[in-house]
N, C-alpha and C. Protein backbone atom coordinates (compact mmCIF):
# COMPACT_ATOMS: atom_id res chain seq x y z
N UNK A 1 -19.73 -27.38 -1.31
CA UNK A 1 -19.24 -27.59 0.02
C UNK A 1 -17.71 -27.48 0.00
N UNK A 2 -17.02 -26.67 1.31
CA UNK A 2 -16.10 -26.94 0.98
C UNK A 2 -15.12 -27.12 2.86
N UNK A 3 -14.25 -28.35 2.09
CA UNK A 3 -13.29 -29.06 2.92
C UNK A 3 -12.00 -28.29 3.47
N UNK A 4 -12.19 -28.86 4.68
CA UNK A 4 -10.71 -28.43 5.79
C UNK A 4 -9.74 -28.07 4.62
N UNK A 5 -9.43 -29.35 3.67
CA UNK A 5 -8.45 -29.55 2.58
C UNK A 5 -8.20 -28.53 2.28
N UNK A 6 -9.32 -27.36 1.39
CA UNK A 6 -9.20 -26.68 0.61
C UNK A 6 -9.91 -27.25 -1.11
N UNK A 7 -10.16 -28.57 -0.52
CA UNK A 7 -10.88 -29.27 -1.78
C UNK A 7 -12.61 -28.35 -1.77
N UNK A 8 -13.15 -28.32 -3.10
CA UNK A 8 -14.28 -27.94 -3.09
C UNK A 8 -15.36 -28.59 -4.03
N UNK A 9 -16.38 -29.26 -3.50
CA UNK A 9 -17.33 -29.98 -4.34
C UNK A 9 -18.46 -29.15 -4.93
N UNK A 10 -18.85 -29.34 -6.08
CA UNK A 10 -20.07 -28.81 -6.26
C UNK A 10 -20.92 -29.82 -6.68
N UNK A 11 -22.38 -30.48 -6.57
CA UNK A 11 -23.06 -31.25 -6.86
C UNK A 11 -24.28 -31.95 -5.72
N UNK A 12 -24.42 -33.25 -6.34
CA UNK A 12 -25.54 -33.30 -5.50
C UNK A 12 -25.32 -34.31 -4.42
N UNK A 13 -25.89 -34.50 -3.52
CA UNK A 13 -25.84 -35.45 -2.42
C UNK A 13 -27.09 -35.89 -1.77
N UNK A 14 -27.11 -36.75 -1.24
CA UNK A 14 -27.84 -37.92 -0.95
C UNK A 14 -27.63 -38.29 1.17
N UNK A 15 -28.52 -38.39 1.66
CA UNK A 15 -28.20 -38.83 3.10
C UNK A 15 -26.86 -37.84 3.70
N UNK A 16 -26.34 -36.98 3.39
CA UNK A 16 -25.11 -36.02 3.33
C UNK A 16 -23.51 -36.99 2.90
N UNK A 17 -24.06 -37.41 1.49
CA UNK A 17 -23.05 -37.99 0.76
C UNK A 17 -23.01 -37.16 -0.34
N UNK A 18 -21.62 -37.46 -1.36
CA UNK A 18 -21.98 -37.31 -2.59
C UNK A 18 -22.39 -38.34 -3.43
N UNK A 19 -23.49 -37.92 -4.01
CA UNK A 19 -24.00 -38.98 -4.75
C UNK A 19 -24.83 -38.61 -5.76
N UNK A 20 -24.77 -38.84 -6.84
CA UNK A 20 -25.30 -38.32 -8.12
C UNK A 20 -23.96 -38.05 -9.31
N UNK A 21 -24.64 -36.27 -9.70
CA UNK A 21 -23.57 -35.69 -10.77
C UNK A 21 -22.79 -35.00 -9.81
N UNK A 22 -21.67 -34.25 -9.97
CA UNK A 22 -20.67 -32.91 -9.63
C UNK A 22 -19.35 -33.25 -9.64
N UNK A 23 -18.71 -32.45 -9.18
CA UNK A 23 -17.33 -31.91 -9.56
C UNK A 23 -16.42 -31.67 -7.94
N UNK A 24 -15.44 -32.17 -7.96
CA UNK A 24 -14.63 -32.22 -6.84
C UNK A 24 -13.28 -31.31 -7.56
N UNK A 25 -13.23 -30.19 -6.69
CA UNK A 25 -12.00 -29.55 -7.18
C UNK A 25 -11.17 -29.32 -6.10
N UNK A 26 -9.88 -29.96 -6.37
CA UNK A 26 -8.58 -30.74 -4.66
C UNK A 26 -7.57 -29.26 -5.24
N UNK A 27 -7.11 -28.50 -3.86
CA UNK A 27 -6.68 -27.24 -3.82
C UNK A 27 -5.61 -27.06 -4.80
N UNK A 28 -4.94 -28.37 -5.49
CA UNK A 28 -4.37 -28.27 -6.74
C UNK A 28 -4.81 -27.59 -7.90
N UNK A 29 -5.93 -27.82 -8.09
CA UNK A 29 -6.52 -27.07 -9.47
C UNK A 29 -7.06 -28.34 -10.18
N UNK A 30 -6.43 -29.67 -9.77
CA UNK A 30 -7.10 -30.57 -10.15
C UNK A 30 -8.21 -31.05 -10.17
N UNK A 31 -9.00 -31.70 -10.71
CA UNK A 31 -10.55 -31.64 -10.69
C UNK A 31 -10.80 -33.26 -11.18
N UNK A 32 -12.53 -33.92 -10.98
CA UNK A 32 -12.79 -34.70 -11.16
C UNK A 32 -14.39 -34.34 -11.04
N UNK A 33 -14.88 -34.65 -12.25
CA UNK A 33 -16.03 -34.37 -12.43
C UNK A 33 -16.54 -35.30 -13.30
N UNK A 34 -17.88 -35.66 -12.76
CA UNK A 34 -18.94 -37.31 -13.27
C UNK A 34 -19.81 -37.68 -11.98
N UNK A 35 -19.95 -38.57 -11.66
CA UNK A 35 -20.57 -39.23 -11.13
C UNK A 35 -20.27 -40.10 -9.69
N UNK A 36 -21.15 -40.09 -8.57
CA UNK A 36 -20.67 -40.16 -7.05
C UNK A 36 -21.37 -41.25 -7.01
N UNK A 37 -20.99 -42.09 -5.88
CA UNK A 37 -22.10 -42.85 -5.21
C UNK A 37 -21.68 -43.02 -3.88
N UNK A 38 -22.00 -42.85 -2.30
CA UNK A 38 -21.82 -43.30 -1.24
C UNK A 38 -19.94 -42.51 -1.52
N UNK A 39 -20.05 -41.42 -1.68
CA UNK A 39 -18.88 -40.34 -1.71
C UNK A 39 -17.64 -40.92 -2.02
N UNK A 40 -18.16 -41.75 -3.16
CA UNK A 40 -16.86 -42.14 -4.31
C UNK A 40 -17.25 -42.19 -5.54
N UNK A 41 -16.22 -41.80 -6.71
CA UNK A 41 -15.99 -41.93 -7.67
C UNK A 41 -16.75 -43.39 -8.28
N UNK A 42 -17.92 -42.79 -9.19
CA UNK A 42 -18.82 -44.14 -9.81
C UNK A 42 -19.36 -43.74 -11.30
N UNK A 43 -18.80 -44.88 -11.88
CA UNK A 43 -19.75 -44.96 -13.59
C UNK A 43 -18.68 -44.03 -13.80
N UNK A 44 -19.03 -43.02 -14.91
CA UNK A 44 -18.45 -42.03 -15.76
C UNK A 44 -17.57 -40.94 -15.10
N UNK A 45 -16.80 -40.48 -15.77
CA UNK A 45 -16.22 -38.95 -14.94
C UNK A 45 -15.20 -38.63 -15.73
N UNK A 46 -14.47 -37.47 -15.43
CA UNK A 46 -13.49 -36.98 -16.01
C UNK A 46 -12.28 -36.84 -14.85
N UNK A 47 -11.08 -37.03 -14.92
CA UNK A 47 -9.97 -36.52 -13.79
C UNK A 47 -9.49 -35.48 -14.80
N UNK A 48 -9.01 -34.31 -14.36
CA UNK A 48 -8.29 -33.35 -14.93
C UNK A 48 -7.17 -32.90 -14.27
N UNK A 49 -6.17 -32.45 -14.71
CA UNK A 49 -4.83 -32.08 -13.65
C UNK A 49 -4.61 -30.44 -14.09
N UNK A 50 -4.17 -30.00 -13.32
CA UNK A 50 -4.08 -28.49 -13.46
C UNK A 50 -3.44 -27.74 -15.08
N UNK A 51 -2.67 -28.73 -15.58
CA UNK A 51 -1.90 -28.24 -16.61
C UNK A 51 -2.86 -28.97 -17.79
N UNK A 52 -4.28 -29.60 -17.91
CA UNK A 52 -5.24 -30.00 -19.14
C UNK A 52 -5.06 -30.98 -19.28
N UNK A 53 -4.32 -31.83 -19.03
CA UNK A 53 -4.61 -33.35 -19.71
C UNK A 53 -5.47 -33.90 -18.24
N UNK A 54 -6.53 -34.82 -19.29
CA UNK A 54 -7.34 -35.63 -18.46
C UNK A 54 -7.32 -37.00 -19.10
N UNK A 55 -8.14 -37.74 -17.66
CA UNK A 55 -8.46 -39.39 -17.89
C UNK A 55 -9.99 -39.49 -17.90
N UNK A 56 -10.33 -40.08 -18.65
CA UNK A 56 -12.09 -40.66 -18.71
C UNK A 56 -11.85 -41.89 -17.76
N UNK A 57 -12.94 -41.69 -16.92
CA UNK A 57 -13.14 -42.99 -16.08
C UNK A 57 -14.21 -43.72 -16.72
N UNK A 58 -14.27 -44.87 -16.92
CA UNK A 58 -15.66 -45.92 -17.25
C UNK A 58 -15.51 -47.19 -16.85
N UNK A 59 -17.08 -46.85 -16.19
CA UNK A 59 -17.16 -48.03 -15.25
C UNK A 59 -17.04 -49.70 -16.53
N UNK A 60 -16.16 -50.39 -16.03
CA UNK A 60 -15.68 -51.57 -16.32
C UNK A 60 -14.66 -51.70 -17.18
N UNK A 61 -14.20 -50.47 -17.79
CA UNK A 61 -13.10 -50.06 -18.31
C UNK A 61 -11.58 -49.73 -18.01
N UNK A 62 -12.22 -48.52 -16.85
CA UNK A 62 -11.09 -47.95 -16.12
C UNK A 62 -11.01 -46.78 -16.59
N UNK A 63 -9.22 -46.37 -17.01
CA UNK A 63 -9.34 -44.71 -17.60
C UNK A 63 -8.69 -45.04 -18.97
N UNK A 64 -9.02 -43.73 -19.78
CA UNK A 64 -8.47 -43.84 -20.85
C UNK A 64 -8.31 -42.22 -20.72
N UNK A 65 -6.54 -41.85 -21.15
CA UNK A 65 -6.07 -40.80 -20.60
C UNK A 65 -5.92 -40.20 -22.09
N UNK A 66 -6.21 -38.51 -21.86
CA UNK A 66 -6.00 -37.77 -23.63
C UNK A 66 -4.61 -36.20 -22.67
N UNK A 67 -4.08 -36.36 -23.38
CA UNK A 67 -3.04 -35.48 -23.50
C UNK A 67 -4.06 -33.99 -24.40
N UNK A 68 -4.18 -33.17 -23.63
CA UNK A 68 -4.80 -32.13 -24.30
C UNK A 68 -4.27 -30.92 -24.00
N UNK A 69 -2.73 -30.75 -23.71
CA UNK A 69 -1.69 -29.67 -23.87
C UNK A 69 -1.60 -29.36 -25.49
C-alpha cells in the first residue's frame, strides 16, 4: 500500500490495519521491518536508515543499534 507520504508498506493487515509481519519504507529510504499490531510498531523489528546502520527493536528491551557502514 502506498501513502499520500510517499511511505510504502508491504505486509499483512488485519480489519484494514497493519498487523502481523512487513516492512514500512518512509520516502527517505528508511525502512522498518518486523512486526505490527493495530498499525504500530510491536515485538521484534528492524529500523534501518538509508546510509545501513540499523536498530533491533525488542519488545521489553527497546533498541539495540549496530553501525553496519
Amino acid at each position: 500500500m502506498r501513502y499520500p507520504t510517499g511511505s510504502v508498506y508491504d505486509g499483512e493487515f488485519r480489519d484494514g490495519m497493519r498487523c502481523g509481519q512487513g516492512r514500512l519504507t518512509y520516502s527517505s529510504g528508511a525502512y522498518y521491518e518486523g512486526t505490527w499490531e493495530k498499525n504500530r510498531q510491536h515485538g521484534r523489528g528492524t529500523h534501518t536508515n538509508p546510509w545501513g546502520s540499523s536498530c533491533v527493536r525488542m519488545e521489553g528491551v527497546g533498541c539495540v543499534c549496530l553501525d553496519t557502514r
